[in-house]
C-alpha atoms as a PDB file:
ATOM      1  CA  UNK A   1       0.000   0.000   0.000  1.00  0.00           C
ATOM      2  CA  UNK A   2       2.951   2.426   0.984  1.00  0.00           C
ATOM      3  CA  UNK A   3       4.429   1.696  -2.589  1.00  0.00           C
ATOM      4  CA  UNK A   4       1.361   2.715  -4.233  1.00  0.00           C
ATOM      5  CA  UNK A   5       0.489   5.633  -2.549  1.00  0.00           C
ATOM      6  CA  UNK A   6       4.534   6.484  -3.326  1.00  0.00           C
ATOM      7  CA  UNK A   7       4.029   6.131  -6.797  1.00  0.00           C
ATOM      8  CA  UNK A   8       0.672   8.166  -6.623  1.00  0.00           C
ATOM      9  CA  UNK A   9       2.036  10.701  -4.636  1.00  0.00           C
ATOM     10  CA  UNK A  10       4.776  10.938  -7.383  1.00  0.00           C
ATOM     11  CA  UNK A  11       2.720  11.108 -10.584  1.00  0.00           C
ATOM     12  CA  UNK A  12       0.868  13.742  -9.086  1.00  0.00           C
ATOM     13  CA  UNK A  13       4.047  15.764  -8.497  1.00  0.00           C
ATOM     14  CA  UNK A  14       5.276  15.028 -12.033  1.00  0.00           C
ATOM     15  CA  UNK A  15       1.807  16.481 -13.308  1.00  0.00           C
ATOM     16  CA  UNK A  16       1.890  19.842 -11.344  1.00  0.00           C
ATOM     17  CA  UNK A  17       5.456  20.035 -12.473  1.00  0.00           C
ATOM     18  CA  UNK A  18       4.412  19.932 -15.711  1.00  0.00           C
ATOM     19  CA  UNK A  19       1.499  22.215 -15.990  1.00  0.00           C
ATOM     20  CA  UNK A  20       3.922  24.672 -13.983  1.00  0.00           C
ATOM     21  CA  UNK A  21       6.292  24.217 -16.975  1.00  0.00           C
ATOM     22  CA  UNK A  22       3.563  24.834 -19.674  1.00  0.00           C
ATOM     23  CA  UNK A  23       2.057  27.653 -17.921  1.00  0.00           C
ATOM     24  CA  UNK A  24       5.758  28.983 -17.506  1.00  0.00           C
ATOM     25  CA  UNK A  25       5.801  28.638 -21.134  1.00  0.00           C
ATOM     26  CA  UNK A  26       2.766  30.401 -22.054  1.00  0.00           C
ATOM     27  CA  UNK A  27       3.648  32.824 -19.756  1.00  0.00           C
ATOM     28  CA  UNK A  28       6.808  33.834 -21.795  1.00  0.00           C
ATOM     29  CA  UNK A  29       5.435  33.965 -25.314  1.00  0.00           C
ATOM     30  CA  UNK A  30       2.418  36.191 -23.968  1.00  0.00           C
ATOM     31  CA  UNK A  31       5.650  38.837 -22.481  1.00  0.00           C
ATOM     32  CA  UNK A  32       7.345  38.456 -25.829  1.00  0.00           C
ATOM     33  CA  UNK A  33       3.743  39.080 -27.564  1.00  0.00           C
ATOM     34  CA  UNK A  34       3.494  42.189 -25.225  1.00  0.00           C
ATOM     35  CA  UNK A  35       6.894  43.129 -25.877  1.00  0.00           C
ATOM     36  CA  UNK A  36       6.636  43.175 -29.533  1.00  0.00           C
ATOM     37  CA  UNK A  37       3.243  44.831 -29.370  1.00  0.00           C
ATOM     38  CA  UNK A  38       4.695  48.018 -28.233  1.00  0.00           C
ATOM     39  CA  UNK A  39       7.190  48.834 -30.692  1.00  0.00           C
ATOM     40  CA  UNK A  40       4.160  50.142 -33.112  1.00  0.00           C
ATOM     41  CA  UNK A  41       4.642  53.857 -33.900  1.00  0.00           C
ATOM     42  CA  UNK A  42       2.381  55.993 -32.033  1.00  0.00           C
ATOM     43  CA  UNK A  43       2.742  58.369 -34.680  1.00  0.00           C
ATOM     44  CA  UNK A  44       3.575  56.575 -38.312  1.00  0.00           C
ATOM     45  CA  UNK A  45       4.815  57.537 -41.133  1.00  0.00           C
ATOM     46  CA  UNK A  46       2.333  57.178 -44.676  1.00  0.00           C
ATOM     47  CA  UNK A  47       3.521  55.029 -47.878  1.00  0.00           C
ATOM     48  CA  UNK A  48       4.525  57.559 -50.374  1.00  0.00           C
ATOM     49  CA  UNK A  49       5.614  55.922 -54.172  1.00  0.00           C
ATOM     50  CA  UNK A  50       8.554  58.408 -54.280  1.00  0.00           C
ATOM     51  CA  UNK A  51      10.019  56.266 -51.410  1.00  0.00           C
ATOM     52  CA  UNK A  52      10.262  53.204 -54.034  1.00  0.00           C
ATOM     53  CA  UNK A  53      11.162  55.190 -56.758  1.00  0.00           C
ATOM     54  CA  UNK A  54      14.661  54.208 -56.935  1.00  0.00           C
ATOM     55  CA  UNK A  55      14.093  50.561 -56.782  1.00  0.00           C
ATOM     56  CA  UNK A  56      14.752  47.968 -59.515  1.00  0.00           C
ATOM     57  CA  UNK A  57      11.711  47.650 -61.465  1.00  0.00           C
ATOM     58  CA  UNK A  58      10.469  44.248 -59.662  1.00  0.00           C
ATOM     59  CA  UNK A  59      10.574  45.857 -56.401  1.00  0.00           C
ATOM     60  CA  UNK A  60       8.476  49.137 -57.186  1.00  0.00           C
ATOM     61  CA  UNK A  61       5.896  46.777 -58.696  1.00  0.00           C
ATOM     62  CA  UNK A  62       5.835  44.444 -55.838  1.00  0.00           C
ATOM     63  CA  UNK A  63       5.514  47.441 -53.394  1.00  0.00           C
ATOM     64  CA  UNK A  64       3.107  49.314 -55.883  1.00  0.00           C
ATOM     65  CA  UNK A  65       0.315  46.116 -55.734  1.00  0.00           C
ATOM     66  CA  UNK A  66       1.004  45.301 -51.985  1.00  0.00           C
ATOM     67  CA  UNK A  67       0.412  48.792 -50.699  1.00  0.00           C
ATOM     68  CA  UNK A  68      -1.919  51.909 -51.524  1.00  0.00           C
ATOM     69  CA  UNK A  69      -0.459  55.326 -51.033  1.00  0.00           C
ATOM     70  CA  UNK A  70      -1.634  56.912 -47.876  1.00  0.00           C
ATOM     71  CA  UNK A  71      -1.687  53.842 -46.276  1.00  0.00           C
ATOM     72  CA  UNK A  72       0.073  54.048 -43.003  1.00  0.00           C
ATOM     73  CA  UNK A  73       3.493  52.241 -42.649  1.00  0.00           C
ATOM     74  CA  UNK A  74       2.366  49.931 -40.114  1.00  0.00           C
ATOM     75  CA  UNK A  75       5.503  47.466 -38.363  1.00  0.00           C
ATOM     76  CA  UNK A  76       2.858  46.032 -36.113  1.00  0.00           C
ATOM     77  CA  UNK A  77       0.985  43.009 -38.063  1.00  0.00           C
ATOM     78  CA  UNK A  78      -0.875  40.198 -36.402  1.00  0.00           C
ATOM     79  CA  UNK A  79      -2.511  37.367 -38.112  1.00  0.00           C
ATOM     80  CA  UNK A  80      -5.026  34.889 -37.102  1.00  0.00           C
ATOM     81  CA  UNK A  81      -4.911  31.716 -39.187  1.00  0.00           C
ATOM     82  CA  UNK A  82      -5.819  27.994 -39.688  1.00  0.00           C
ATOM     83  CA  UNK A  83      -4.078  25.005 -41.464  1.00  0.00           C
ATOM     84  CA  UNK A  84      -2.013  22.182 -41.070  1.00  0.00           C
ATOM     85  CA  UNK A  85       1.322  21.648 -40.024  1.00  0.00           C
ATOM     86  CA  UNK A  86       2.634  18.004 -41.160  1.00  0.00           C
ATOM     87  CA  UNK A  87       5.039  16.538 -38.504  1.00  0.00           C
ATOM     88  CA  UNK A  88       6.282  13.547 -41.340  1.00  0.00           C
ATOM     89  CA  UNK A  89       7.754  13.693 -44.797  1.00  0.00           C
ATOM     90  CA  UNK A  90       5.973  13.426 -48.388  1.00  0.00           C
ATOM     91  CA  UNK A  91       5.297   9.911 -48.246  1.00  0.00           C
ATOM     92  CA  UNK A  92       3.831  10.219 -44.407  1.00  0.00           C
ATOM     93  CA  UNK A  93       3.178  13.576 -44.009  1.00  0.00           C
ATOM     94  CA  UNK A  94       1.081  12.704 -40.535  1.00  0.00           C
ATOM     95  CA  UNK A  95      -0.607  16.105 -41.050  1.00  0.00           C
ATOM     96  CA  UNK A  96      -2.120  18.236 -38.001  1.00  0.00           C
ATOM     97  CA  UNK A  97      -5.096  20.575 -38.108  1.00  0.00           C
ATOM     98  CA  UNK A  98      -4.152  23.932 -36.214  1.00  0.00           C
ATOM     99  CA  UNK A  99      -5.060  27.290 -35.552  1.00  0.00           C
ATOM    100  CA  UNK A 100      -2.765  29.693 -34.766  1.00  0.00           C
ATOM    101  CA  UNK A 101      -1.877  33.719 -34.052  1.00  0.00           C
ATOM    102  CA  UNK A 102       0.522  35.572 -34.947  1.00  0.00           C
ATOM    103  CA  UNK A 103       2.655  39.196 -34.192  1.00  0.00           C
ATOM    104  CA  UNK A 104       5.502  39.883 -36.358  1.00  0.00           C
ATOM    105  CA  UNK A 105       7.509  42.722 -36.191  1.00  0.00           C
ATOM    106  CA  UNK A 106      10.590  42.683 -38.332  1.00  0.00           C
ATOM    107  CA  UNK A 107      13.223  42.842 -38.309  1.00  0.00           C
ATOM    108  CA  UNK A 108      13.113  42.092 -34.722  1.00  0.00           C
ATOM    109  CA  UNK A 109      11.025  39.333 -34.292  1.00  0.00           C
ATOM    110  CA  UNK A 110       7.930  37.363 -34.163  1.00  0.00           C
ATOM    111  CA  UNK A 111       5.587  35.377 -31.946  1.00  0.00           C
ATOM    112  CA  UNK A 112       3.452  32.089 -33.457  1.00  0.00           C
ATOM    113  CA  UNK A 113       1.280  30.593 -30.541  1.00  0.00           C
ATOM    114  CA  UNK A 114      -0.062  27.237 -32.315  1.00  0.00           C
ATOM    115  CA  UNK A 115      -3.128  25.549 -30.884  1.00  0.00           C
ATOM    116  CA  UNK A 116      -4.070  22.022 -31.959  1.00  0.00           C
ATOM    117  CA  UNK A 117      -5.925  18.638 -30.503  1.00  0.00           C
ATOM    118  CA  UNK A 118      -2.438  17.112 -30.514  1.00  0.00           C
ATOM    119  CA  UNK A 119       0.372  19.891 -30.782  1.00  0.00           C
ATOM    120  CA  UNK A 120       0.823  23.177 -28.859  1.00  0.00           C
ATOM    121  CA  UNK A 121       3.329  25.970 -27.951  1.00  0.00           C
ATOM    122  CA  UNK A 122       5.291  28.474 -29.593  1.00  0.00           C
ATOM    123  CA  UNK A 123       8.236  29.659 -32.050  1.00  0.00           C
ATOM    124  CA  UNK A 124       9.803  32.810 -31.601  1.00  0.00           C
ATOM    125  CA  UNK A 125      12.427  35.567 -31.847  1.00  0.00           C
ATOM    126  CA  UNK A 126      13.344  38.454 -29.974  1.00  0.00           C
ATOM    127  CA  UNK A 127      16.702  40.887 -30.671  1.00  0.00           C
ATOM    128  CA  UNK A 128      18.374  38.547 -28.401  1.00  0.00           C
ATOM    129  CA  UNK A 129      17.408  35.640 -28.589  1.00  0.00           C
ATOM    130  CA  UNK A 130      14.638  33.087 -30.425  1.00  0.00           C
ATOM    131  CA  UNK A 131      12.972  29.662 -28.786  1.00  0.00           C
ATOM    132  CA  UNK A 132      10.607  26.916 -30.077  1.00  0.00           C
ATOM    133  CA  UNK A 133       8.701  25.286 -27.489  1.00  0.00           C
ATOM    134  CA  UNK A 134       5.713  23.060 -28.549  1.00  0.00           C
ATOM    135  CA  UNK A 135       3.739  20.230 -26.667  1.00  0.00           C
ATOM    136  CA  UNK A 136       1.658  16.627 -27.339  1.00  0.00           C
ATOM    137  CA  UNK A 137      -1.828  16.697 -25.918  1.00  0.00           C
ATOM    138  CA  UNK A 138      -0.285  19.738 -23.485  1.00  0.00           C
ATOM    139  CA  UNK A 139       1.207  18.376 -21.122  1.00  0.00           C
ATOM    140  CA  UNK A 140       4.592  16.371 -22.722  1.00  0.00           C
ATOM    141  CA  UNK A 141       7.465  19.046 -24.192  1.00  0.00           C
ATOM    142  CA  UNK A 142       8.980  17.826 -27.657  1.00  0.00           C
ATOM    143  CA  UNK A 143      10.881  20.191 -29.863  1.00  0.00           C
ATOM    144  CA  UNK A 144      12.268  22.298 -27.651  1.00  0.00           C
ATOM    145  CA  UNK A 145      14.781  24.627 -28.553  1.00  0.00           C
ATOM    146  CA  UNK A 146      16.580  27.862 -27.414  1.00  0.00           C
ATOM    147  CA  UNK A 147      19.262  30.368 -27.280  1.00  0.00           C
ATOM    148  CA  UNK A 148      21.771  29.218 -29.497  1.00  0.00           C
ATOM    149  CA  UNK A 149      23.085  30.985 -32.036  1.00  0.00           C
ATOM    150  CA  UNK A 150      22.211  28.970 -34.637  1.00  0.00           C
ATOM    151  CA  UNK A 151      18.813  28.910 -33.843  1.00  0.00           C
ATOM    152  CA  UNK A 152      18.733  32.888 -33.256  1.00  0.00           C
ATOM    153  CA  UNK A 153      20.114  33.046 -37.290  1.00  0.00           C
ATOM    154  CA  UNK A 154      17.475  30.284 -38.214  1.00  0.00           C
ATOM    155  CA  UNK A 155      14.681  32.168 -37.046  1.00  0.00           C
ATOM    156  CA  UNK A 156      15.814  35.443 -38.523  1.00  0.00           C
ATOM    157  CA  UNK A 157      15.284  33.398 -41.520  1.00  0.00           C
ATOM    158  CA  UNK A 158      11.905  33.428 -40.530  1.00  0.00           C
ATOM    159  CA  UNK A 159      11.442  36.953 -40.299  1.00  0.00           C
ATOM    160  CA  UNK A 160      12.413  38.413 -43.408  1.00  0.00           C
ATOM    161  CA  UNK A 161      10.734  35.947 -45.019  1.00  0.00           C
ATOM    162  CA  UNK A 162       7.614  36.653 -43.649  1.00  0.00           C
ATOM    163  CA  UNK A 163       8.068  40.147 -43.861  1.00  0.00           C
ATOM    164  CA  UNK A 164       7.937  39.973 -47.198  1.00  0.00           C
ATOM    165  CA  UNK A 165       4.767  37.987 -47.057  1.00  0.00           C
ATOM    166  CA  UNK A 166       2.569  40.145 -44.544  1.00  0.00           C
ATOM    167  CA  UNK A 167       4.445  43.310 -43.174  1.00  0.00           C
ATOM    168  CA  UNK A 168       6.407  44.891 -46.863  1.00  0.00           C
ATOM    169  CA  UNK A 169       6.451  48.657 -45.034  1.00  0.00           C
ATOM    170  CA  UNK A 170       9.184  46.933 -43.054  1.00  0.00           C
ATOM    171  CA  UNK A 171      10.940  46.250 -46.275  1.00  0.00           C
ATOM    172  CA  UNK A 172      11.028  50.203 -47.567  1.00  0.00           C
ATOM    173  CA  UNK A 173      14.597  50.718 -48.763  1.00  0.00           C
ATOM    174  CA  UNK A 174      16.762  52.152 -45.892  1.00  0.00           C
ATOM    175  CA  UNK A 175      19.879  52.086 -44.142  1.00  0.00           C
ATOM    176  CA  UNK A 176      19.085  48.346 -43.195  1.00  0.00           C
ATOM    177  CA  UNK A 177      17.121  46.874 -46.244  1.00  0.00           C
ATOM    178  CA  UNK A 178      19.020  47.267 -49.695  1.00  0.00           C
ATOM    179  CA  UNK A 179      17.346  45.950 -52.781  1.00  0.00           C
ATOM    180  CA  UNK A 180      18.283  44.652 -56.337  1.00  0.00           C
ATOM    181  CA  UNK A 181      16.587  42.482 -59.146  1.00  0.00           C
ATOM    182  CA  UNK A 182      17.633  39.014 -60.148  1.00  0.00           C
ATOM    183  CA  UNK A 183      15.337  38.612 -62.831  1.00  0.00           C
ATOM    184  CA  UNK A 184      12.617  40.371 -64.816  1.00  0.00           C
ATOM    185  CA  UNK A 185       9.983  39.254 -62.399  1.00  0.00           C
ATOM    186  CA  UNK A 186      12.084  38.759 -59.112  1.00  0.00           C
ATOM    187  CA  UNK A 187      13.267  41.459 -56.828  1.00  0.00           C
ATOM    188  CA  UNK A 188      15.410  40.948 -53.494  1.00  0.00           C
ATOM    189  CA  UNK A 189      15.648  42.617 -50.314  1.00  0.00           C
ATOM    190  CA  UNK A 190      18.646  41.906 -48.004  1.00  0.00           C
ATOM    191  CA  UNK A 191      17.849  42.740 -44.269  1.00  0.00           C
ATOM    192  CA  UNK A 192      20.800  44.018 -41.960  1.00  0.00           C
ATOM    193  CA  UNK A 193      19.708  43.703 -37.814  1.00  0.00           C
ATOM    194  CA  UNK A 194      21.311  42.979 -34.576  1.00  0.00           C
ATOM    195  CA  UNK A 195      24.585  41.948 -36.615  1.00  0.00           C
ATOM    196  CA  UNK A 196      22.385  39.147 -39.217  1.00  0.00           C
ATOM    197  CA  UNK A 197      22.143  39.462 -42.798  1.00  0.00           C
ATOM    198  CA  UNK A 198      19.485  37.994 -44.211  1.00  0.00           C
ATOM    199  CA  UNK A 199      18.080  37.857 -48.059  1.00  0.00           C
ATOM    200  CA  UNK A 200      14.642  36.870 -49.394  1.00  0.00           C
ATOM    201  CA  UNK A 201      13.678  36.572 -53.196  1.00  0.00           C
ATOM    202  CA  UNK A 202      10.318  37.604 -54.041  1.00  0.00           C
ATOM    203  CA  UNK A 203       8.757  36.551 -57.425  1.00  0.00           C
ATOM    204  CA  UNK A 204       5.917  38.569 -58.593  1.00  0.00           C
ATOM    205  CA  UNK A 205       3.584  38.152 -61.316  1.00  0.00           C
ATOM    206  CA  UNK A 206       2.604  40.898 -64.153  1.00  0.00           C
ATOM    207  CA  UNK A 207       0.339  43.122 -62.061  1.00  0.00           C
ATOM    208  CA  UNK A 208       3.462  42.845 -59.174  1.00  0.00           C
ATOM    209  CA  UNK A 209       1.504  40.199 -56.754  1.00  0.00           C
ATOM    210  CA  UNK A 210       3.927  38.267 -54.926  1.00  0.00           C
ATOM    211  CA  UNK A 211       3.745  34.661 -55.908  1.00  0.00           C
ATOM    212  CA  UNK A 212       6.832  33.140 -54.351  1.00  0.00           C
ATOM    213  CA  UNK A 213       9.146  34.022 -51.463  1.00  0.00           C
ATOM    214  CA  UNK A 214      12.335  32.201 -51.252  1.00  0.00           C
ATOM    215  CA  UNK A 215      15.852  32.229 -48.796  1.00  0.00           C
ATOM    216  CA  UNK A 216      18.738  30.635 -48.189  1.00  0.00           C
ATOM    217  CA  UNK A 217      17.923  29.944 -44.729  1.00  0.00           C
ATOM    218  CA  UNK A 218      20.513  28.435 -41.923  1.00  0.00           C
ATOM    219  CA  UNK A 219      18.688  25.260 -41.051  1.00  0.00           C
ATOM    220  CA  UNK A 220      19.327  22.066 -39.751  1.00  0.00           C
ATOM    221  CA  UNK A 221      16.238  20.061 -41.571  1.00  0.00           C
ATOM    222  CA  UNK A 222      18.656  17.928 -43.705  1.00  0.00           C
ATOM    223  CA  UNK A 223      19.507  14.357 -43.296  1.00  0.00           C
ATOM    224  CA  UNK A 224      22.509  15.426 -41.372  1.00  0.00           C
ATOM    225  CA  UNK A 225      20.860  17.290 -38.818  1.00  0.00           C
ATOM    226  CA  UNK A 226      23.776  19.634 -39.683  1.00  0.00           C
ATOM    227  CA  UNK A 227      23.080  23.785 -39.523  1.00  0.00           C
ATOM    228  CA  UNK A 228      23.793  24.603 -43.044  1.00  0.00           C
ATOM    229  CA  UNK A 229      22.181  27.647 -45.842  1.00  0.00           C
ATOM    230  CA  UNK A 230      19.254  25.525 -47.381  1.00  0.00           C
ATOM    231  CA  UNK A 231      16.556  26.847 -49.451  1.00  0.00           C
ATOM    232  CA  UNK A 232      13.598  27.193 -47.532  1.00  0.00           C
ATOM    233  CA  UNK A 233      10.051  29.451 -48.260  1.00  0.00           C
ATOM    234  CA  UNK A 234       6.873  29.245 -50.158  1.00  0.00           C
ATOM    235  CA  UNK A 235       3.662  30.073 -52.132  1.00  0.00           C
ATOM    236  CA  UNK A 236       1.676  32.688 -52.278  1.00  0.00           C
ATOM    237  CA  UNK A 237      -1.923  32.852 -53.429  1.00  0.00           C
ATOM    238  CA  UNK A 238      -5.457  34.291 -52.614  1.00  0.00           C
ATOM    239  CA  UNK A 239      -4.353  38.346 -52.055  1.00  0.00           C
ATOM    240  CA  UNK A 240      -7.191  40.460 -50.398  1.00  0.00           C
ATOM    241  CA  UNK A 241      -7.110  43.709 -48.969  1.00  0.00           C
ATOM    242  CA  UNK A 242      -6.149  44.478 -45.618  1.00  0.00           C
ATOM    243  CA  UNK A 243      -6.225  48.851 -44.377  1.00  0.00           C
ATOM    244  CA  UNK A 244      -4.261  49.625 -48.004  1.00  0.00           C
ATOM    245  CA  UNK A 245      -2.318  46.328 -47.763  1.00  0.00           C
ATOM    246  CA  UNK A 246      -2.753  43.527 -50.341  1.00  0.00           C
ATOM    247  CA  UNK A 247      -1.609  40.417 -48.735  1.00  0.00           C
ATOM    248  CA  UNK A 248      -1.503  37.029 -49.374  1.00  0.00           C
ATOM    249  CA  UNK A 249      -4.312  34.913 -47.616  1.00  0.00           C
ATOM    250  CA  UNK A 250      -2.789  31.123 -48.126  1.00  0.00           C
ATOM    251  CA  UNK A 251       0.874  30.457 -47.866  1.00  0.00           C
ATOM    252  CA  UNK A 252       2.308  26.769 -47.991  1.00  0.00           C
ATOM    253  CA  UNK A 253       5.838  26.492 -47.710  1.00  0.00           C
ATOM    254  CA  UNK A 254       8.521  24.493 -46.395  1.00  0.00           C
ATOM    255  CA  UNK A 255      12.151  23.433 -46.571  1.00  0.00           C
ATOM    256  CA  UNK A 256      14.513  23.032 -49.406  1.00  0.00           C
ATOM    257  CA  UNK A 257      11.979  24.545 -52.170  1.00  0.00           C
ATOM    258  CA  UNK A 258      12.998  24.557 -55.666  1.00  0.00           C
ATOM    259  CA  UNK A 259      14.779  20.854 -55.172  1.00  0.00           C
ATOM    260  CA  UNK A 260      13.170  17.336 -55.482  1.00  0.00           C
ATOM    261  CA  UNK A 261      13.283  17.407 -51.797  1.00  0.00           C
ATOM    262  CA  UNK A 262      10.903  20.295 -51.072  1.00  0.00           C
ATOM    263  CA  UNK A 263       7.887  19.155 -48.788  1.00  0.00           C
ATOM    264  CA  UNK A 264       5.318  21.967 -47.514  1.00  0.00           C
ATOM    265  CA  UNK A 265       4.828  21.320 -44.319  1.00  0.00           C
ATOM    266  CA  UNK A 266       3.506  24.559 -43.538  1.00  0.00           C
ATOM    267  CA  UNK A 267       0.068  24.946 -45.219  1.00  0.00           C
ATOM    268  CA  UNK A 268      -2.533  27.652 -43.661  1.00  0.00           C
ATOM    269  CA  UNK A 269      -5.059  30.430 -44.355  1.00  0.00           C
ATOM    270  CA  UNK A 270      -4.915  34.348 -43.007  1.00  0.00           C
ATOM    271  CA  UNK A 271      -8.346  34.453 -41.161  1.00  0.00           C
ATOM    272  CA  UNK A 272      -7.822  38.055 -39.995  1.00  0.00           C
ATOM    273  CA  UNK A 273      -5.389  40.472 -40.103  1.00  0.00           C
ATOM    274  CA  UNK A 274      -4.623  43.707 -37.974  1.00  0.00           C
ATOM    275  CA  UNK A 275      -2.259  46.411 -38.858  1.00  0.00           C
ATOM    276  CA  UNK A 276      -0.592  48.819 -36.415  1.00  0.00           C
END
């Protein structure tokens, strides 16, 4: 009897640890939400087309369809959305209904909160530092990761590239975002921050809508497990307005794009979006 009410007495203790550590975690993300939250400009600046003007051509069309002039150059974006995130490979792709919300605020950093019926948590990035924290069922950590410098440059990755999807007033030329064509129909922006570099390729169509955004992102999702520049990013479809934005509403995207070994794992909708 003393052995079982041992072993009671200790699963219980393993349980409250581990709701302490998953409130702990939900805890931090909702700081780093706050955190990013308040760098929006109290007072912002208005998209003018002189400030594109001496772009290469692929860039002033891709900033001419994606936002109206007057509209307010908001570095505050959050985005509710719903997908699937596949936790396999193409030929088991063991795909996961989520929902999710986002804050990004490049170039310094973003929040993803995930919910799901079998995976929860978090990826993000802050100036100093960047995490991924997720959960099974809520209550057993996988996939966590912090801190390092490799993951800080990974998830700066992240950033531009999404930048470029859902927040282009934080890719006006400037003292830290250069531009230059590589093609007729593909511009590139290279982001300078906290001592990263980071490029991202955007392909646009005729009318300038961005149909592609690709990096070469430092990733260790490679047989090797090995941090390494990969290509890495996605597609873009289904563009709606958005407060003088025109964003893309369904992204799917994934590692190593462009290769026979690209897999979209990342497949979801924009539900809402909120400019600040």
């Amino acid at each position: 009897m003393i052995l079982i009410e041992i072993a009671v007495a200790s699963l219980l203790l393993l349980l409250v640890a581990l709701i302490v550590w998953r409130v702990s975690d939900v805890l931090r993300a909702s700081a780093a939400w706050r955190r990013l939250a308040s760098l929006a400009d109290p007072a912002p600046r208005f998209f003018d087309p002189a400030m594109i003007a001496d772009l290469p051509e692929p860039a002033r069309r891709y900033f001419a369809y994606s936002m109206t002039p007057g509209a307010p150059l908001a570095r505050v974006v959050e985005l509710t959305m719903e997908g699937d995130l596949c936790l396999g490979d193409a030929r088991d792709p063991k795909s996961q209904p989520i929902g999710a919300r986002q804050i990004l605020v490049a170039p310094e950093g973003f929040v993803w909160r995930v919910g799901g019926k079998l995976i929860s948590g978090s990826d993000g990035a802050l100036p100093e530092t960047s995490w991924t924290r997720f959960w099974v069922a809520h209550l057993l950590p996988v996939a966590r990761l912090s801190g390092t410098p490799d993951h800080r440059r990974s998830a700066f990755g992240r950033v531009v590239a999404e930048a470029a999807i859902w927040s282009p007033a934080t890719l006006l030329p400037s003292k830290s975002v250069t531009w230059d064509a590589t093609g007729p129909d593909t511009a590139r922006a290279t982001v300078s921050f906290a001592g990263l570099i980071q490029s991202v390729s955007i392909d646009v169509d005729d009318d300038g809508a961005p149909l592609r955004v690709t990096i070469d992102r430092w990733s260790d999702a490679n047989p090797d497990h090995k941090y390494r520049l990969q290509p890495f990013g996605g597609t873009l479809s289904d563009h709606r307005d958005f407060g003088g934005y025109r964003l893309a509403t369904r992204v799917e995207g994934g590692n190593h794009i462009g290769t026979p070994e690209y897999f979209p794992f990342y497949r979801v909708r924009i539900t809402a979006v909120t400019l600040r």
